[in-house]
PDB file of N, CA and C in Angstrom:
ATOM      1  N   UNK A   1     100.926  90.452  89.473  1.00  0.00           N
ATOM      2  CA  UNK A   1      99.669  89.816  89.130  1.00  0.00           C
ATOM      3  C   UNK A   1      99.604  88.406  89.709  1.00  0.00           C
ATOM      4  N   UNK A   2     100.627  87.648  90.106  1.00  0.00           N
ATOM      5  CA  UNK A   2     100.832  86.460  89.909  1.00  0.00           C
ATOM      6  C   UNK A   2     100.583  86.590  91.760  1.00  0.00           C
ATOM      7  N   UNK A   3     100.600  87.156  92.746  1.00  0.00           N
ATOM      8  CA  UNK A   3     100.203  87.862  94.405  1.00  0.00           C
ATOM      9  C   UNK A   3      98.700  87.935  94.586  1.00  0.00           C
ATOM     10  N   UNK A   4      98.655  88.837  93.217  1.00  0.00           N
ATOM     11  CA  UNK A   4      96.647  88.956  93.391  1.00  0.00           C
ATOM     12  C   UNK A   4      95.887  87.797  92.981  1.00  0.00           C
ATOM     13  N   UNK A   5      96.506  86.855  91.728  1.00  0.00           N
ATOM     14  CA  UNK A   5      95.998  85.930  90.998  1.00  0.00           C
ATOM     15  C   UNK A   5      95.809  84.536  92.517  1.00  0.00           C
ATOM     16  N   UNK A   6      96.931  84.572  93.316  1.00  0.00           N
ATOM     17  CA  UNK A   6      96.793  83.864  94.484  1.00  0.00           C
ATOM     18  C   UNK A   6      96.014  84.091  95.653  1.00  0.00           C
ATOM     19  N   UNK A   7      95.645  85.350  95.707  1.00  0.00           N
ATOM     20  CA  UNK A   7      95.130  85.930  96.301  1.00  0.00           C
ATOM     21  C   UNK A   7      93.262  85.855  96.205  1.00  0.00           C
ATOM     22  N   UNK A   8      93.347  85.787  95.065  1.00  0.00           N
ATOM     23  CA  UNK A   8      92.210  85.548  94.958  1.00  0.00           C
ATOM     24  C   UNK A   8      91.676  84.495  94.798  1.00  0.00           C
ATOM     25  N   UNK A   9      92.332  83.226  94.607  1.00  0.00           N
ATOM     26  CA  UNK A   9      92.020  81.982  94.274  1.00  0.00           C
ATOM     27  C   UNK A   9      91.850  81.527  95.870  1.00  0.00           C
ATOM     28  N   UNK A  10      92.693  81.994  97.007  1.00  0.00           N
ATOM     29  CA  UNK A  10      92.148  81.686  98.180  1.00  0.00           C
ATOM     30  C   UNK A  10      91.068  82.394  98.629  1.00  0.00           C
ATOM     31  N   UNK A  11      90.822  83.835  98.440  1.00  0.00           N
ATOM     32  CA  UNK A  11      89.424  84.188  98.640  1.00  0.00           C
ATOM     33  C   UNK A  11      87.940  83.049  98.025  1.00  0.00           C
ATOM     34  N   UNK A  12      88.674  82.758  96.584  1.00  0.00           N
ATOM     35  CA  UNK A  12      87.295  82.119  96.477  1.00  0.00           C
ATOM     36  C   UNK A  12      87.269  80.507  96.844  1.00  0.00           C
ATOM     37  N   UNK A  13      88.191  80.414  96.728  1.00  0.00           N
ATOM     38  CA  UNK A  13      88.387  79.037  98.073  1.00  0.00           C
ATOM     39  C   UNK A  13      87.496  78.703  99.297  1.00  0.00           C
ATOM     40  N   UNK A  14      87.568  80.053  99.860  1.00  0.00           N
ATOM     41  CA  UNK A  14      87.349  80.816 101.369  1.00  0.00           C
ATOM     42  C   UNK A  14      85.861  80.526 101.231  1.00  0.00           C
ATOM     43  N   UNK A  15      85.356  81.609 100.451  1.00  0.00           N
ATOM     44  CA  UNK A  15      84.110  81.966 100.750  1.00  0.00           C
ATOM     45  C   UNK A  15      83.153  81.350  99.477  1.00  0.00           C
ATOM     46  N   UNK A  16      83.806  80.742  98.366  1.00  0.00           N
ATOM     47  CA  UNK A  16      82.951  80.416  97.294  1.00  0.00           C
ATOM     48  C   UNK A  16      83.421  79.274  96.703  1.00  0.00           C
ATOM     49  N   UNK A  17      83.761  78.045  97.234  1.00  0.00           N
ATOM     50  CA  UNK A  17      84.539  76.834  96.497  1.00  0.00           C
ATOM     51  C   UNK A  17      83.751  76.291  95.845  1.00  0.00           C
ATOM     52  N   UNK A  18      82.533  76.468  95.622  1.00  0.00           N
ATOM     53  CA  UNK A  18      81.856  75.870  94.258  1.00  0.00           C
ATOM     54  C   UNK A  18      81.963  76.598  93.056  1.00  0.00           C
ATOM     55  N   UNK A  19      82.967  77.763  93.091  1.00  0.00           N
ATOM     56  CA  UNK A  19      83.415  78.326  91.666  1.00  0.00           C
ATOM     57  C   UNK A  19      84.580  78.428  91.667  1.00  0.00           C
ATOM     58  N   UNK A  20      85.628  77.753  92.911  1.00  0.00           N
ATOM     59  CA  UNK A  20      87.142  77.531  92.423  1.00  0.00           C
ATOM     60  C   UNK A  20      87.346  77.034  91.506  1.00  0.00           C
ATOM     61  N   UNK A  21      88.516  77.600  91.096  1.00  0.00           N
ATOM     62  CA  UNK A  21      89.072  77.298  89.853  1.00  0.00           C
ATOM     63  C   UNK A  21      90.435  77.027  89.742  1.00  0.00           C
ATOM     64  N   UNK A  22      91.513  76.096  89.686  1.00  0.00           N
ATOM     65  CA  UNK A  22      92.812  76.442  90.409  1.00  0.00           C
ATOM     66  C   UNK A  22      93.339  77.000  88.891  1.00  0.00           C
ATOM     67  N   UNK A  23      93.174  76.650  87.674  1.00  0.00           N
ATOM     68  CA  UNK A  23      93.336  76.886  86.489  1.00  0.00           C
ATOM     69  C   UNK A  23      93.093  78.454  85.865  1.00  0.00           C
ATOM     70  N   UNK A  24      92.616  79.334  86.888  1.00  0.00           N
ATOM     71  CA  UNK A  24      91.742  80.406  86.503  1.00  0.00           C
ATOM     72  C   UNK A  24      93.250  81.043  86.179  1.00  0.00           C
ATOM     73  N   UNK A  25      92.752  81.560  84.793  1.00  0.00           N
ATOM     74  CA  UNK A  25      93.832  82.997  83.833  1.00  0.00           C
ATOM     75  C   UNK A  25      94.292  84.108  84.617  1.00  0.00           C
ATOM     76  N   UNK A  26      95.780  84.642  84.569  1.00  0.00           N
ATOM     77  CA  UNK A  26      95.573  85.945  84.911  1.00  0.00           C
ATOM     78  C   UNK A  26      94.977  86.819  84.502  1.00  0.00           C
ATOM     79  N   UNK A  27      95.328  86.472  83.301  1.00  0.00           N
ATOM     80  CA  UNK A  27      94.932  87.655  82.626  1.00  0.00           C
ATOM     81  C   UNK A  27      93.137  88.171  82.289  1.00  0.00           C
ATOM     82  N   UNK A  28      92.673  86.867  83.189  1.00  0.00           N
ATOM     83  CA  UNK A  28      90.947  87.326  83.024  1.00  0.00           C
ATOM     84  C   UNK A  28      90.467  87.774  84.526  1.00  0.00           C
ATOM     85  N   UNK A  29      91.494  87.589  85.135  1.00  0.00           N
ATOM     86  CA  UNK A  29      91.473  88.508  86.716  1.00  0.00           C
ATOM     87  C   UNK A  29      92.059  89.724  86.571  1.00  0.00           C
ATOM     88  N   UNK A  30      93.020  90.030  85.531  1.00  0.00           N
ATOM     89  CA  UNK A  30      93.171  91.535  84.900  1.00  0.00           C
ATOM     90  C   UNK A  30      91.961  92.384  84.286  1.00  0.00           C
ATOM     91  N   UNK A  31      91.353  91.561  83.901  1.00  0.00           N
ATOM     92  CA  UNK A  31      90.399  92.199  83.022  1.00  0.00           C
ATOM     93  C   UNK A  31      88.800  92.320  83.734  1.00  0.00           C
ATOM     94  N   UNK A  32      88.573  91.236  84.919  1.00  0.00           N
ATOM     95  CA  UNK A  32      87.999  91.188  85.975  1.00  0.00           C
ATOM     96  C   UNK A  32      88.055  92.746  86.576  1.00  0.00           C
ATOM     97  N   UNK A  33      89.336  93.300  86.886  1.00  0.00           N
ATOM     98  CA  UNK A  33      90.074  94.246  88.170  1.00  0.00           C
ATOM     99  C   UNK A  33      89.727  95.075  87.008  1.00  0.00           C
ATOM    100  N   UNK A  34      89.864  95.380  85.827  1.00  0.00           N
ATOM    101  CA  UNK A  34      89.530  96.629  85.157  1.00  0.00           C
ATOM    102  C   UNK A  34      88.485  96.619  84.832  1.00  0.00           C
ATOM    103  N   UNK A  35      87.238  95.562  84.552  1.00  0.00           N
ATOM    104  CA  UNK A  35      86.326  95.916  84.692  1.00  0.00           C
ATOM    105  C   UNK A  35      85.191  96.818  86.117  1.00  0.00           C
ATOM    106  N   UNK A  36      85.816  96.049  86.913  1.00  0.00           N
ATOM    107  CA  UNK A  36      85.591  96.808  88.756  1.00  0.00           C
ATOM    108  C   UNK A  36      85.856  98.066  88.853  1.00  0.00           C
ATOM    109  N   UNK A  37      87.742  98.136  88.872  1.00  0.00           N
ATOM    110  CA  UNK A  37      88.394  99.246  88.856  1.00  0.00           C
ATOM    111  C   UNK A  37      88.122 100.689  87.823  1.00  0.00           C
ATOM    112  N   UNK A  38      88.484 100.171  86.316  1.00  0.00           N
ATOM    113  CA  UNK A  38      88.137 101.026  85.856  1.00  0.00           C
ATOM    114  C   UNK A  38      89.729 101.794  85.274  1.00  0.00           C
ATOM    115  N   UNK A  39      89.146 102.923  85.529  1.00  0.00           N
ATOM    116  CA  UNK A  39      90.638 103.940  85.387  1.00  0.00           C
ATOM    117  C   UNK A  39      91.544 104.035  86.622  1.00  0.00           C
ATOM    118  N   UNK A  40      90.489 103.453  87.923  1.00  0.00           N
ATOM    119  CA  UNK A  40      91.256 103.739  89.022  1.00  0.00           C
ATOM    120  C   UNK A  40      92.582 102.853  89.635  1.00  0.00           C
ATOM    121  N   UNK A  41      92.630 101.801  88.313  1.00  0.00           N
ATOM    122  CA  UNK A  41      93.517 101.258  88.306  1.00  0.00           C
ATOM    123  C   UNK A  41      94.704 101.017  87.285  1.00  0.00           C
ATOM    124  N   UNK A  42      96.372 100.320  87.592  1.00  0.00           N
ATOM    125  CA  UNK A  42      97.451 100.694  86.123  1.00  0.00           C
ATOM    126  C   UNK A  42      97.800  99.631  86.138  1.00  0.00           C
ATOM    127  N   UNK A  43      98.682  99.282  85.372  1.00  0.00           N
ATOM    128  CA  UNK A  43      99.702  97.966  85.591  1.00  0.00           C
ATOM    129  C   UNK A  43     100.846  98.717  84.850  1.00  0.00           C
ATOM    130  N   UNK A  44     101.835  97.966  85.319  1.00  0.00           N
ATOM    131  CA  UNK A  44     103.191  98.430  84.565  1.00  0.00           C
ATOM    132  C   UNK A  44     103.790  96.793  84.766  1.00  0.00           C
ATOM    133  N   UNK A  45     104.802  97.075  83.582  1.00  0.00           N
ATOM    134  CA  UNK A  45     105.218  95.768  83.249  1.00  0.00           C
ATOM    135  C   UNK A  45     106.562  96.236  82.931  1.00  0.00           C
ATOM    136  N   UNK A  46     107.491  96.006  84.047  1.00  0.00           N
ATOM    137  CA  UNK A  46     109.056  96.504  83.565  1.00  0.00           C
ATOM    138  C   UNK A  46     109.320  96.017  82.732  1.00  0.00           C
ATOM    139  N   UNK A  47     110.492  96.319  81.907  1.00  0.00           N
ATOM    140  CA  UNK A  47     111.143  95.560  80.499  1.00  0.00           C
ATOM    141  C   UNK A  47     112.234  94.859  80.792  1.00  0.00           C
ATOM    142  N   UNK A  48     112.584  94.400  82.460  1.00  0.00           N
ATOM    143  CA  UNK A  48     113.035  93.167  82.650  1.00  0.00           C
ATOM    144  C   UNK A  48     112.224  92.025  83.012  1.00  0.00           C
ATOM    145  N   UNK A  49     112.766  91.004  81.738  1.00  0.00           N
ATOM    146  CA  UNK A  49     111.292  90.052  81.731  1.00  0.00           C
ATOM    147  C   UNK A  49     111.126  89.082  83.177  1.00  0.00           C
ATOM    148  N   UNK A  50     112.329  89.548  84.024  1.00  0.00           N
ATOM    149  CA  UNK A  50     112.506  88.764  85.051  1.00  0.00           C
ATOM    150  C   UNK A  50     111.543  88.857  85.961  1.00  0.00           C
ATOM    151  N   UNK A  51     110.821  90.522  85.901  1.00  0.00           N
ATOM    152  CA  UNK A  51     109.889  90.803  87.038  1.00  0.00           C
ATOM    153  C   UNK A  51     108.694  90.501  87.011  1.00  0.00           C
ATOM    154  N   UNK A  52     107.727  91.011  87.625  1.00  0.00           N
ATOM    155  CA  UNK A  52     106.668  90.665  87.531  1.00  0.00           C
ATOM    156  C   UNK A  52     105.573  92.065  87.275  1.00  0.00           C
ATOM    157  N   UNK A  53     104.479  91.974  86.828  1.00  0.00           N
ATOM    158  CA  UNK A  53     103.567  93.423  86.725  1.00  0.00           C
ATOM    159  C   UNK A  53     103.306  93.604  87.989  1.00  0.00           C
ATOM    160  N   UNK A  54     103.326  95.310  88.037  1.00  0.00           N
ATOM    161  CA  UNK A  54     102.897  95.823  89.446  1.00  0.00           C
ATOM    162  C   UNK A  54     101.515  96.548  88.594  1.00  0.00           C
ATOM    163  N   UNK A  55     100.906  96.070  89.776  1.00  0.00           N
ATOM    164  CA  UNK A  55      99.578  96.915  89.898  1.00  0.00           C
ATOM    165  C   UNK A  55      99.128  97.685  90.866  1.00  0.00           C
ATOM    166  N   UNK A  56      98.719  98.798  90.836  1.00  0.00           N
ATOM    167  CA  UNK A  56      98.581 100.275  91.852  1.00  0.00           C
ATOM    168  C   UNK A  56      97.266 101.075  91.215  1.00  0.00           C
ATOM    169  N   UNK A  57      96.866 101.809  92.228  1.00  0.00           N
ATOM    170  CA  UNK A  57      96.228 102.899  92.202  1.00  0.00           C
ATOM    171  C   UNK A  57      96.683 104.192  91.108  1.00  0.00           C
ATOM    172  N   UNK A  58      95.548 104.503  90.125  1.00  0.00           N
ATOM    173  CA  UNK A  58      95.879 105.351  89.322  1.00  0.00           C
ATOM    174  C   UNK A  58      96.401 106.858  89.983  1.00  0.00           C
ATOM    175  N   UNK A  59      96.062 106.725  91.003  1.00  0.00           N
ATOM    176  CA  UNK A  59      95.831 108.212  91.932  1.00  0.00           C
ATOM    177  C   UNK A  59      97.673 107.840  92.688  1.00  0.00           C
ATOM    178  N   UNK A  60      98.230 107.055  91.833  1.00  0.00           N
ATOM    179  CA  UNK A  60      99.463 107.050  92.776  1.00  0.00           C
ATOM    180  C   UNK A  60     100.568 107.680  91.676  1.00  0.00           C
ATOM    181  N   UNK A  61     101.859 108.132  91.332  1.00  0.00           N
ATOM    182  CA  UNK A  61     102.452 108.441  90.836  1.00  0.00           C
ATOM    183  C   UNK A  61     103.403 106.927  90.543  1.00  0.00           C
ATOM    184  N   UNK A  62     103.618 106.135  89.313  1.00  0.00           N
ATOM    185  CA  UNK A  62     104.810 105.487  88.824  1.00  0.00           C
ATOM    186  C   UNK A  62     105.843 105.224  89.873  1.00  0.00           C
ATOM    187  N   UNK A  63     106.695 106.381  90.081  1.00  0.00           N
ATOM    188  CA  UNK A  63     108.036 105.616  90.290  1.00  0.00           C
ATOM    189  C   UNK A  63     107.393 106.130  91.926  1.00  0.00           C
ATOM    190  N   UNK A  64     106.106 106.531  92.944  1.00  0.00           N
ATOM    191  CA  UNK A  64     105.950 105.974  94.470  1.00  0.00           C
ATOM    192  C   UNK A  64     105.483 104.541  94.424  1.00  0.00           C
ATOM    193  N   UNK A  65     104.832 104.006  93.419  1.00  0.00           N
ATOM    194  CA  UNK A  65     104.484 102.619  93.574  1.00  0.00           C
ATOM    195  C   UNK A  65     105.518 101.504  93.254  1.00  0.00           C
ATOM    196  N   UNK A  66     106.680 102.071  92.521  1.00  0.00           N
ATOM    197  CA  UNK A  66     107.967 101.347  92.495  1.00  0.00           C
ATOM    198  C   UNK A  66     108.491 101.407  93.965  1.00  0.00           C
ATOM    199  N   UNK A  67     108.502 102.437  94.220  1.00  0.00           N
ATOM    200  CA  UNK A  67     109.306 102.503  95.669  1.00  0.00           C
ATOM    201  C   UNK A  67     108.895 101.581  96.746  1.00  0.00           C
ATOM    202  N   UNK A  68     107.489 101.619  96.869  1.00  0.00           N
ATOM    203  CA  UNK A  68     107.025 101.385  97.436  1.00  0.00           C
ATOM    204  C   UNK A  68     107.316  99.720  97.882  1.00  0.00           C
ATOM    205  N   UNK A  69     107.546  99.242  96.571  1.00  0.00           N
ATOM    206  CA  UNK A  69     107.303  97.447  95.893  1.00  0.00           C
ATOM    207  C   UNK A  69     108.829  97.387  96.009  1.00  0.00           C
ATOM    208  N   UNK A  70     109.318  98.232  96.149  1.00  0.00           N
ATOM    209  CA  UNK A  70     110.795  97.977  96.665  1.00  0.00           C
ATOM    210  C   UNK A  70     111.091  97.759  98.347  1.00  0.00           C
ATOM    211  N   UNK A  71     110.480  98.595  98.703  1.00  0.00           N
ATOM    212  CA  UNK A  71     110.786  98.804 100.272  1.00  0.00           C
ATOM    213  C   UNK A  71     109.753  97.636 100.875  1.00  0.00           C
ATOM    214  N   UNK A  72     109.034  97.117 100.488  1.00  0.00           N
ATOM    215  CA  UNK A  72     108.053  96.449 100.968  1.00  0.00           C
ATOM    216  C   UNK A  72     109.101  94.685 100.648  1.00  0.00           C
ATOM    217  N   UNK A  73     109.662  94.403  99.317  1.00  0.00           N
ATOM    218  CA  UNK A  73     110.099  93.462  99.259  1.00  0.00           C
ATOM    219  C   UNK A  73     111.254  93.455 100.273  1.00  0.00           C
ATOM    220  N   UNK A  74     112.032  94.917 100.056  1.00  0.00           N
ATOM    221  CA  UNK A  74     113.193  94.320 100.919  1.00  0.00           C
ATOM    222  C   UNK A  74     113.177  94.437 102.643  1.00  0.00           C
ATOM    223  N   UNK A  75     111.678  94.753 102.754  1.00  0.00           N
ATOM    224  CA  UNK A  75     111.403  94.658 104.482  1.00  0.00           C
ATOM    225  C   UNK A  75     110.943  92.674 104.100  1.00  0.00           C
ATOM    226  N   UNK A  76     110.413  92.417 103.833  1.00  0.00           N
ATOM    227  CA  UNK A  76     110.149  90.793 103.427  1.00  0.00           C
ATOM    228  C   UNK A  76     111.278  90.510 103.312  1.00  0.00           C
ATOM    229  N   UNK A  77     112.898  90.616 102.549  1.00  0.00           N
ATOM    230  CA  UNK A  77     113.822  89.795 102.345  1.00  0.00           C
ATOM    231  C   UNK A  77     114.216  90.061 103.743  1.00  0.00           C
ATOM    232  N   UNK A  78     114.548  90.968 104.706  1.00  0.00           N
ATOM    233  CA  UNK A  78     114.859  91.402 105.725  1.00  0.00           C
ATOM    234  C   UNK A  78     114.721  90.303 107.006  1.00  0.00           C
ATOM    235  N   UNK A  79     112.997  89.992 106.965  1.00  0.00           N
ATOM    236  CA  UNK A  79     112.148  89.296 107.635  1.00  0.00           C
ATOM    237  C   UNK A  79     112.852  87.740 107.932  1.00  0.00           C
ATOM    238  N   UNK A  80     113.444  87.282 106.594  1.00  0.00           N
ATOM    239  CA  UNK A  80     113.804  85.891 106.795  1.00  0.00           C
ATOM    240  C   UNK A  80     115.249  85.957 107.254  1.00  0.00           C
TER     241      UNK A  80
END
């Protein structure tokens, strides 16, 4: 959340800086994305408090969007 929450604060940076907000909640950009999304979206929140929530496509299966957030970080740790 804390990828998209940045993510979007430069979009509206980008294209809408008279409603930046650098203060803006995650958790009302969660609720933003499920209002949009809907069902078509999940979050999972491992029960190590170390990580962070992944968010995916409902149409994806659990442990491919783990994989996925695995192979993707460790092509990024790779990178440096």
């Amino acid at each position: 959340m804390t990828m998209l929450r940045d993510r979007y604060l430069l979009f509206i940076s980008d294209n809408y800086p008279e409603y930046y907000n650098p203060d803006h909640a995650t958790q009302k950009l969660k609720e933003k994305m499920i209002k949009h999304f809907g069902d078509c979206i999940q979050f999972w929140l491992p029960q190590a408090s170390c990580m962070t929530k992944l968010v995916y496509s409902s149409g994806v299966d659990l442990g491919e969007a783990v994989e996925a957030s695995c192979l993707i970080l460790l092509a990024q740790t790779q990178a440096f």
